[in-house]
Each structure stands twice: as C-alpha cells, then as structure tokens.
N, C-alpha and C. Protein backbone atom coordinates (compact mmCIF):
# COMPACT_ATOMS: atom_id res chain seq x y z
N UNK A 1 1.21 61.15 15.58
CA UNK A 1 -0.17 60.76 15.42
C UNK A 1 -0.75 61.33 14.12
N UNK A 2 -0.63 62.39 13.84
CA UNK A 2 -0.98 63.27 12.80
C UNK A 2 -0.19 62.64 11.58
N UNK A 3 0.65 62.53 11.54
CA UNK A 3 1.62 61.36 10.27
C UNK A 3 0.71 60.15 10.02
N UNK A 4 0.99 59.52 11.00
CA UNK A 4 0.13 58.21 11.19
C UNK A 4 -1.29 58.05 10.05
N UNK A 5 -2.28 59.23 10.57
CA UNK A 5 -3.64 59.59 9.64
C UNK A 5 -3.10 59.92 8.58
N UNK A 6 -2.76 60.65 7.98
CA UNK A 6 -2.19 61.36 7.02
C UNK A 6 -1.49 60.13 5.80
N UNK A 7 -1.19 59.06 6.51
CA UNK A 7 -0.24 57.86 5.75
C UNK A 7 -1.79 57.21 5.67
N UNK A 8 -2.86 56.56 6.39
CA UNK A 8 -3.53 55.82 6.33
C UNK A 8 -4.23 56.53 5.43
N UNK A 9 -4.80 57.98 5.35
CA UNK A 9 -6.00 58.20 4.24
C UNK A 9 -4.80 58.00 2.76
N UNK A 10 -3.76 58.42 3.02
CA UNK A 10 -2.71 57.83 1.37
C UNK A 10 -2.90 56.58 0.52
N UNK A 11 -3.16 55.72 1.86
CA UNK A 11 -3.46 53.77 2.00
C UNK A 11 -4.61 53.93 1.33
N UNK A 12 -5.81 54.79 1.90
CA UNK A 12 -6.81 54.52 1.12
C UNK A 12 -7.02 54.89 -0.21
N UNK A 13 -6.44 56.04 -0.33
CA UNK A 13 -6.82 56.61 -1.92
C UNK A 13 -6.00 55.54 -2.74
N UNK A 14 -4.78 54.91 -2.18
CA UNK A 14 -4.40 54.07 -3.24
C UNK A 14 -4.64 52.82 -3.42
N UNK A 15 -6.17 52.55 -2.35
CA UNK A 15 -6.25 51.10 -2.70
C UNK A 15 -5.88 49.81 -1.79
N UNK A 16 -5.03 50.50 -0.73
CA UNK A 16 -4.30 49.28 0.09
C UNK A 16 -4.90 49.00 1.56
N UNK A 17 -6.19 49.82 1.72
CA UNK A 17 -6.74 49.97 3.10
C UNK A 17 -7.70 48.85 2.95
N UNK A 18 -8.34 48.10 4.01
CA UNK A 18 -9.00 47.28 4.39
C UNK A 18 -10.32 47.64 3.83
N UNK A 19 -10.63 49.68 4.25
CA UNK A 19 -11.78 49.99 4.23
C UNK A 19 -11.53 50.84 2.69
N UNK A 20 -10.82 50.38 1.57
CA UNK A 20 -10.48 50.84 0.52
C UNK A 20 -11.82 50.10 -0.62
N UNK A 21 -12.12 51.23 -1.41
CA UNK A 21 -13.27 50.76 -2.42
C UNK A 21 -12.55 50.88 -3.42
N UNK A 22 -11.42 50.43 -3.76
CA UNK A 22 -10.15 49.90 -4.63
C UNK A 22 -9.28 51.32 -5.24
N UNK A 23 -8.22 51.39 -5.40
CA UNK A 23 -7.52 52.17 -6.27
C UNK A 23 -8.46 53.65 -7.17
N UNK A 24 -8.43 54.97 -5.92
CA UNK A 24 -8.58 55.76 -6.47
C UNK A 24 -7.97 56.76 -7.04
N UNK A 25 -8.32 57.94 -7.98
CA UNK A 25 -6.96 58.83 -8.15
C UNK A 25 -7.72 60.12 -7.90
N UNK A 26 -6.89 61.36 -7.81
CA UNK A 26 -7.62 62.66 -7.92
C UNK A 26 -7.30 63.32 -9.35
N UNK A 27 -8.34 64.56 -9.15
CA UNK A 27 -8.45 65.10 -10.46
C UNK A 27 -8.11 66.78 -9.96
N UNK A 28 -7.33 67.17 -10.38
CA UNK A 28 -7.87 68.76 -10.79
C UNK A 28 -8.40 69.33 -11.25
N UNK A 29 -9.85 69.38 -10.92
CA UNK A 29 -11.08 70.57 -11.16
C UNK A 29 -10.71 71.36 -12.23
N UNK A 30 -9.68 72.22 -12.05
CA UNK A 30 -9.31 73.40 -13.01
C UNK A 30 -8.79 72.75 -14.39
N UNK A 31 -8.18 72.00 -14.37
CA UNK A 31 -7.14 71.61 -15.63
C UNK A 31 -7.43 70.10 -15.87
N UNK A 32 -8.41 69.20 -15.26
CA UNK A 32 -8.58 67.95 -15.29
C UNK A 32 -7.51 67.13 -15.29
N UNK A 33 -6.58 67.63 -15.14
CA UNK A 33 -5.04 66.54 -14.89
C UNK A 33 -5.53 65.53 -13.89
N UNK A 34 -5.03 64.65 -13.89
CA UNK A 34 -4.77 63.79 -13.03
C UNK A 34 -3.52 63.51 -12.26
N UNK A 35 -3.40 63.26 -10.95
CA UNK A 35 -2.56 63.41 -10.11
C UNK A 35 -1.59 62.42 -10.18
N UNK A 36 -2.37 60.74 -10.45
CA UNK A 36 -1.63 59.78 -10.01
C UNK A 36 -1.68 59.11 -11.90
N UNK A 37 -1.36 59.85 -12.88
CA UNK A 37 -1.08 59.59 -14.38
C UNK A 37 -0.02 59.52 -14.77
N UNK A 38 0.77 60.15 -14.90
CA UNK A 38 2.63 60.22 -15.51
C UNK A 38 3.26 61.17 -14.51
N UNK A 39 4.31 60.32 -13.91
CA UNK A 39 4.17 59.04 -13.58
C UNK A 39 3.75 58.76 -12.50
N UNK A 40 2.84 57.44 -12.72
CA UNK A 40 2.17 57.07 -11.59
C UNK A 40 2.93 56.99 -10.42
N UNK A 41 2.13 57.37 -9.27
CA UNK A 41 2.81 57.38 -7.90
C UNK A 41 1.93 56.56 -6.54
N UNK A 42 2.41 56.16 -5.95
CA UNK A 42 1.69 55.43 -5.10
C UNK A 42 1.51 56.54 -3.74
N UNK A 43 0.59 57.56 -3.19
CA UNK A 43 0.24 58.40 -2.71
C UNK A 43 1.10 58.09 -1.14
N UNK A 44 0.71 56.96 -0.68
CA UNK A 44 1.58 56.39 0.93
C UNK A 44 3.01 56.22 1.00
N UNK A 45 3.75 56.08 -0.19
CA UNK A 45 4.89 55.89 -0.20
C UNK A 45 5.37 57.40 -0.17
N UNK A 46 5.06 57.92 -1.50
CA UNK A 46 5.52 59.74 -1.98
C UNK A 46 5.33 60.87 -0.40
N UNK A 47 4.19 60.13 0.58
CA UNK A 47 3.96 61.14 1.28
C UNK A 47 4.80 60.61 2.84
N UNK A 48 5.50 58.89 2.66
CA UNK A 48 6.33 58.29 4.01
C UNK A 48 7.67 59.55 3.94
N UNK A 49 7.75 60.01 2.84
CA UNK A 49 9.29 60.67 2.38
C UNK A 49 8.90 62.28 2.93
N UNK A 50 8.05 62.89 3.10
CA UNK A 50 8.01 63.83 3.44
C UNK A 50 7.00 64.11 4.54
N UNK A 51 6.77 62.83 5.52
CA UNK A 51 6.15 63.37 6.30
C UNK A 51 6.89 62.71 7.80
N UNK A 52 7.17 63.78 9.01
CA UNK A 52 8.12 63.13 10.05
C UNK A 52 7.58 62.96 11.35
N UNK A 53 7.80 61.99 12.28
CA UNK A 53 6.69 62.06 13.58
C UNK A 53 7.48 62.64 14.40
C-alpha cells in the first residue's frame, strides 16, 4: 500500500497523473540543482526499481 502512494505522488511530479498540473521538477534549496536536469529521469519509473510491496 505504502509503494502504491509513493509511485502515484512520482506520477504526479512527473506529469502523468490525472490530477497532474503538468510536468514538475524539484529544486535544491541549498545548491539550486535541479533533480530531474542531467540526466533527466522520470521520478515513477527510478523509484518502481527501488521500491518493493
């Protein structure tokens, strides 16, 4: 169950959720990097690989 949520808020930050306000990315506060920049990663996929029910 906890996987499950965890994959759907991924869906949203990247855009693919129903209740998605399109393709977002995060930032790091400290260093302004961006998370999803080089190389881009699709957040639901990167997190199907390391997360187990």
């Amino acid at each position: 169950m906890t996987s499950e949520i965890i994959y759907r808020i991924m869906e949203l930050i990247d855009g693919y959720s129903e209740f998605s306000m399109g393709k977002l990315d995060i930032i790091n506060t400290d260093t302004g990097e961006y998370l999803k920049k080089d190389p881009f990663i699709e957040l639901h996929d990167a997190a199907a690989g390391f997360i187990k029910d």
